[in-house]
Protein backbone atom coordinates (compact mmCIF):
# COMPACT_ATOMS: atom_id res chain seq x y z
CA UNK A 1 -2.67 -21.18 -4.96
CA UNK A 2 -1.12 -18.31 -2.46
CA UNK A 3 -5.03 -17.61 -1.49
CA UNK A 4 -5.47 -21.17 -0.73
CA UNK A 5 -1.84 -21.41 1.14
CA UNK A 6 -3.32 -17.99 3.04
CA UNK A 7 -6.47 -19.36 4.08
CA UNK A 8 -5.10 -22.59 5.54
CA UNK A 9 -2.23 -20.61 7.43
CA UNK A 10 -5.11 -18.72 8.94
CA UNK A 11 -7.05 -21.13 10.27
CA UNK A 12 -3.53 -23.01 11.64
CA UNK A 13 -2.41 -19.91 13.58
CA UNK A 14 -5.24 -20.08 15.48
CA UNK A 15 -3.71 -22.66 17.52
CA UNK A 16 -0.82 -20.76 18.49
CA UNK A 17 -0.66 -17.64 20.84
CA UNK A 18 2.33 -16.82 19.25
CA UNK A 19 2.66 -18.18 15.98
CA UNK A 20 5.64 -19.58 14.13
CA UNK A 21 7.39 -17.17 12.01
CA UNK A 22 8.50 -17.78 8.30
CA UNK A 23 11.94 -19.19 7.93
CA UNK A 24 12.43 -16.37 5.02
CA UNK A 25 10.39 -14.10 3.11
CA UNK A 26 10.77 -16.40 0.32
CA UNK A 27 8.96 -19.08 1.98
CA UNK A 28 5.55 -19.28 0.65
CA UNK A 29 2.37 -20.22 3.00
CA UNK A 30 1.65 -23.20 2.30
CA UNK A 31 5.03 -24.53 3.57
CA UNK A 32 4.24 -22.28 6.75
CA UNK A 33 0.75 -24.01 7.28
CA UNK A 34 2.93 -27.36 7.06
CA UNK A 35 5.09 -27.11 9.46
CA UNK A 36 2.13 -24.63 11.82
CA UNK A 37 0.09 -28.39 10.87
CA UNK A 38 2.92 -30.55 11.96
CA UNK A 39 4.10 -28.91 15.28
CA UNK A 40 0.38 -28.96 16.30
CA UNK A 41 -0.38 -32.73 15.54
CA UNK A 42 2.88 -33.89 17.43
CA UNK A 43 1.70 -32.05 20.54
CA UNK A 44 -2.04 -33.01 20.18
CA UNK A 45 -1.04 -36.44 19.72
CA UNK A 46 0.92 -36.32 23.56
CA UNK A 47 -1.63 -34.95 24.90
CA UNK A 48 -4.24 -37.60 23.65
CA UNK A 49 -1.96 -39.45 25.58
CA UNK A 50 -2.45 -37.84 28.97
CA UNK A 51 -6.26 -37.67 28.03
CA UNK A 52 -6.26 -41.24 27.84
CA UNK A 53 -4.70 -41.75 31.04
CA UNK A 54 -7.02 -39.48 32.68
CA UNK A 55 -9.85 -41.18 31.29
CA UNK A 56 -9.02 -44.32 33.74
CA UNK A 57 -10.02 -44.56 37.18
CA UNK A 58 -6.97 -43.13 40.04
CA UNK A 59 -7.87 -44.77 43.40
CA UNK A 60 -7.47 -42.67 45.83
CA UNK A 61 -7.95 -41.78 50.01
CA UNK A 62 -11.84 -42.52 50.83
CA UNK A 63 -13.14 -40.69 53.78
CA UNK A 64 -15.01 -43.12 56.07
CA UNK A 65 -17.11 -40.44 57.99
CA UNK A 66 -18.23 -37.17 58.00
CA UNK A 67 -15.73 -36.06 61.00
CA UNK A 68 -12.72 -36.94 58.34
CA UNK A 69 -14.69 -34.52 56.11
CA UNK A 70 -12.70 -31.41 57.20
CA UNK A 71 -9.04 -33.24 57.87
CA UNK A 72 -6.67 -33.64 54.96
CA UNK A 73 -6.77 -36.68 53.02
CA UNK A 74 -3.52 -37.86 53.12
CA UNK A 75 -3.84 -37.62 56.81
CA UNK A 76 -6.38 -40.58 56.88
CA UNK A 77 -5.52 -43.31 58.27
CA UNK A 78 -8.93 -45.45 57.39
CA UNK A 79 -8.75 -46.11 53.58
CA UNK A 80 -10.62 -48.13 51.46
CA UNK A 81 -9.57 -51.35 50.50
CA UNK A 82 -9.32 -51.64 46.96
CA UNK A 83 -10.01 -54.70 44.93
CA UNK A 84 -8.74 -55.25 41.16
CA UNK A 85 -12.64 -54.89 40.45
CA UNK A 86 -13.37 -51.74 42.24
CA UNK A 87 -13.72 -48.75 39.58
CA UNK A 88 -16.17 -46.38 39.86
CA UNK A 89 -16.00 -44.44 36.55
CA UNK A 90 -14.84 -46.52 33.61
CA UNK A 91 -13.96 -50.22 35.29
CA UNK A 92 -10.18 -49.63 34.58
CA UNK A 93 -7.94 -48.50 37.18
CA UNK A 94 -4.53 -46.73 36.04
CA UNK A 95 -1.44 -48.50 36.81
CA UNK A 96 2.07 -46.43 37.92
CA UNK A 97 3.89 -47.03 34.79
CA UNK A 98 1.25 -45.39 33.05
CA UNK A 99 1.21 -42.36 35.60
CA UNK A 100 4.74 -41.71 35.83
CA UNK A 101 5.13 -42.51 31.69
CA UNK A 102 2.38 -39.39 31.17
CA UNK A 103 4.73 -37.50 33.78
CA UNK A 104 7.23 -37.53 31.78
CA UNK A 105 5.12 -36.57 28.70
CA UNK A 106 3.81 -33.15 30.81
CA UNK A 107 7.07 -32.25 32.06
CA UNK A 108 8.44 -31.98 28.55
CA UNK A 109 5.19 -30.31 27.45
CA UNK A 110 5.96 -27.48 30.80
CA UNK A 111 9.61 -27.11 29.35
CA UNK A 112 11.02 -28.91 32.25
CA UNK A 113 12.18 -32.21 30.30
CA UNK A 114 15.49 -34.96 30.89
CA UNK A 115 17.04 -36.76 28.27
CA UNK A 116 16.29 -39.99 30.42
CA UNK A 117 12.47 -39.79 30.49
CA UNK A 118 12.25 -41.62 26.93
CA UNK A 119 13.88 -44.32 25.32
CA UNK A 120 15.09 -42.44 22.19
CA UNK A 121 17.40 -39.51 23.43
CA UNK A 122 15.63 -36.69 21.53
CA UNK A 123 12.13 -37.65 22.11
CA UNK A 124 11.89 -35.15 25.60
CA UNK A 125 13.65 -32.22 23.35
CA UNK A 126 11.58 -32.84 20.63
CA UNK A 127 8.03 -32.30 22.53
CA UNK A 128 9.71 -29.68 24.66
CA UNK A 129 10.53 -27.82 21.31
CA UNK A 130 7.03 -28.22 20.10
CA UNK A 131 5.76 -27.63 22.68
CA UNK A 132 7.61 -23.92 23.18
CA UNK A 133 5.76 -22.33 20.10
CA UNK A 134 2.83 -22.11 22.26
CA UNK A 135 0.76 -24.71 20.04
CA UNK A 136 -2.24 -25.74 22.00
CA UNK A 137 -0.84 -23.51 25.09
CA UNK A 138 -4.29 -23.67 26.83
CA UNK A 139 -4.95 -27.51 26.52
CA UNK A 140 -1.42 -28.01 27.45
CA UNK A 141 -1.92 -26.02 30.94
CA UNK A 142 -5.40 -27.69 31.46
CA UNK A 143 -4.48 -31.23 31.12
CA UNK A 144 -1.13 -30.93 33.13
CA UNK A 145 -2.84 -29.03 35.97
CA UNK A 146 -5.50 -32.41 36.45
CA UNK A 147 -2.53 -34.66 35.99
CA UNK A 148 -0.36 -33.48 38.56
CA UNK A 149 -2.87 -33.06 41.31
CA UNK A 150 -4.35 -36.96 40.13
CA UNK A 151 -1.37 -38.23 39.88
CA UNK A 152 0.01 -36.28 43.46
CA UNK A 153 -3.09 -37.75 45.46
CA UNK A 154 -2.82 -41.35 43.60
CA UNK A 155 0.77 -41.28 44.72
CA UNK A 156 0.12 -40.66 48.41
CA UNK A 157 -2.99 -42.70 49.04
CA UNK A 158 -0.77 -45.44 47.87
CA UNK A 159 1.93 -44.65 50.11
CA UNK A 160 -0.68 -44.85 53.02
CA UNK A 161 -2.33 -47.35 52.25
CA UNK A 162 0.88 -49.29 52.41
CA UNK A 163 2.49 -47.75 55.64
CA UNK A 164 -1.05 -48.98 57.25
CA UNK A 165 -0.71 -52.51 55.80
CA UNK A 166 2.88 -52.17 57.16
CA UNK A 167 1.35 -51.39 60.99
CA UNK A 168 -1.43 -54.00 60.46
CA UNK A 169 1.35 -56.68 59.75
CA UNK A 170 4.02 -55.64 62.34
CA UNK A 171 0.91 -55.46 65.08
CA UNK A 172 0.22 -58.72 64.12
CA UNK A 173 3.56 -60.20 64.54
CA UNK A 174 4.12 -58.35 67.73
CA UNK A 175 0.89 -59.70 69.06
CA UNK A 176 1.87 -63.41 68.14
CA UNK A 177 5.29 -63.51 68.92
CA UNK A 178 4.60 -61.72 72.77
CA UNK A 179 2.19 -65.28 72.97
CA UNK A 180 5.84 -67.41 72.06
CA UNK A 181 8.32 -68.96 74.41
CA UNK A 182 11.44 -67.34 73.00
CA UNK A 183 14.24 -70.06 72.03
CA UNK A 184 17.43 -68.94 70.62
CA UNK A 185 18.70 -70.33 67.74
CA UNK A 186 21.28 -69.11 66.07
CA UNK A 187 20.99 -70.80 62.83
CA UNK A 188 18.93 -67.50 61.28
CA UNK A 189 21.88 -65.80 62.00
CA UNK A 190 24.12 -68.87 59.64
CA UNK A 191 22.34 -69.16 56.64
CA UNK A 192 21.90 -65.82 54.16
CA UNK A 193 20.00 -67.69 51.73
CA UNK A 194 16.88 -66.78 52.40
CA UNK A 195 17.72 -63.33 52.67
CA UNK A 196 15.46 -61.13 50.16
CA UNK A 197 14.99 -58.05 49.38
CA UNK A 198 11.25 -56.75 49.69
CA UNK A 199 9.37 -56.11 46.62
CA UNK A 200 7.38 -53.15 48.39
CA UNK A 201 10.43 -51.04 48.34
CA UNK A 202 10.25 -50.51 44.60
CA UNK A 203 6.77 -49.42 45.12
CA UNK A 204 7.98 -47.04 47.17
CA UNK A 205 10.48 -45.92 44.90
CA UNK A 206 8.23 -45.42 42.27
CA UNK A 207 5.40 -43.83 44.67
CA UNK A 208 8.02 -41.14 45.39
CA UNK A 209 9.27 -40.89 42.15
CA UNK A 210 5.60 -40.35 41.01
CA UNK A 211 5.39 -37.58 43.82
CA UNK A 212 8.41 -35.77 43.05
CA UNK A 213 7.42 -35.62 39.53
CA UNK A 214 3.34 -34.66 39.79
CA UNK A 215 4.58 -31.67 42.40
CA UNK A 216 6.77 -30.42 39.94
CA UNK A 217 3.80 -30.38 36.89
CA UNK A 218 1.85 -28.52 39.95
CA UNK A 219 4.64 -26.00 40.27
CA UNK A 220 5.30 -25.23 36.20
CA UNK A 221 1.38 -25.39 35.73
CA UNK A 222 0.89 -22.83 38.48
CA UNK A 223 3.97 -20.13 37.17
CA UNK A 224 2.80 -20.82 33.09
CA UNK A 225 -0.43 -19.16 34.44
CA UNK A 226 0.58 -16.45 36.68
CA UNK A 227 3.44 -15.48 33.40
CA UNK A 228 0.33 -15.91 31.29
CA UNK A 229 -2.42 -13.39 33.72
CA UNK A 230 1.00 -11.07 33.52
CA UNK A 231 1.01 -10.96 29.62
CA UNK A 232 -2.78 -10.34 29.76
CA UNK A 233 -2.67 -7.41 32.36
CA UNK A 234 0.05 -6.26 30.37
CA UNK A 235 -1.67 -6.60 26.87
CA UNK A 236 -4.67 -5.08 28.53
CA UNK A 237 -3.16 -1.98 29.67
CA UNK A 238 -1.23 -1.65 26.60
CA UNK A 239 -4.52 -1.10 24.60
CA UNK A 240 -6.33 1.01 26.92
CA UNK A 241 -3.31 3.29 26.52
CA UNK A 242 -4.03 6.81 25.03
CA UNK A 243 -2.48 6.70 21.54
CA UNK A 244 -0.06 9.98 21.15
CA UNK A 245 -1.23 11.84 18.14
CA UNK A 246 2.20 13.22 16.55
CA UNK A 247 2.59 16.72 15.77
């Protein structure tokens, strides 16, 4: 039974960079390949989450000529106009709940979580915790990095496209009311009523929320691997090292 318990803890370690160490020298290996097998499964299962989200199309800036080629994107002013049937990959387009929910999910994977991202309070500690034994380390890093900088560019294209809807619109108004005999009335001023409050600036809310959030997955994703080509140079030069021979 111990050979079988040694073989699975094996082939579970290789997960880890660092694997978990026993709780005592009494416990015996299969319990260690138990809890190696559960630590890995809850952070595989998150990040089948921010697969899935990946899988779906992020509309973005479209460059409209060649000139725009060499500006930034977020720059552009000219941007496509997307329908709810445009999707160039898989036909389904990602909406910002889902974007800012997987946000959450890689900022707890990076160590940088908040009690608030999650309805239960110790969801974000939990996959933080996980998370920190280095279980799937490298997937962790690759899917965060392609999150944040989708998620960064979905953000701002959305913020332009609006703030040129927003000039197209206030043009437009300009342009008609210059054509109008002005007339005061002041019974706009009388009635609050009809006063609203514009659904656009929860959209923007959100857009910078999803901004803040995908720069910060950029920032943790770019210091995990400079710590990581540190430990490697390190590791490196450790072996190469002459080993001293005592006398």
């Amino acid at each position: 039974m111990k050979t079988i318990g040694d073989v699975m803890l094996q082939q579970a370690t290789l997960r880890f960079r660092v694997p978990l160490p026993a709780r005592s020298w009494e416990e015996s290996s299969i319990s260690l390949f138990v809890r190696h097998a559960r630590v890995s499964k809850s952070v595989h299962d998150k990040l089948e989450v921010l697969d899935q989200v990946l899988r779906k199309d992020f509309p973005i800036v479209m460059i409209s000529s060649r000139d725009d080629a060499a500006k930034d994107p977020f720059e552009l002013l000219s941007i496509q106009n997307l329908d709810p049937g445009w999707a160039p990959n898989n036909g389904i387009l990602v909406a910002p709940s889902e974007v800012n929910h997987a946000l959450n999910i890689a900022l707890c994977l990076m160590g940088c979580w908040k009690q608030q991202y999650f309805d239960d309070p110790h969801e974000a500690r939990n996959i933080a915790e996980n998370a920190a034994t280095t279980a799937l380390e490298w997937r962790v890093t690759s899917l965060c990095s392609v999150l944040g900088a989708k998620a960064y560019k979905y953000a701002k294209s959305r913020m332009c496209r609006r703030n040129q809807h927003e000039d197209e619109l206030f043009s437009a108004y300009t342009t008609v009311t210059d054509e109008m005999p002005f007339e005061e009335d002041d019974s706009d001023f009388d009635d609050d009523d009809d006063a609203s409050i514009d659904s656009s600036d929860f959209d923007d809310d959100e857009d910078m929320t999803i901004l803040d959030k995908a720069s910060l997955v950029m920032q943790h994703v770019v210091l995990r691997k400079q710590q990581t080509a540190r430990q490697n140079v390190h590791s490196t030069t450790a072996a190469m090292a002459p080993k001293r021979v005592p006398r």
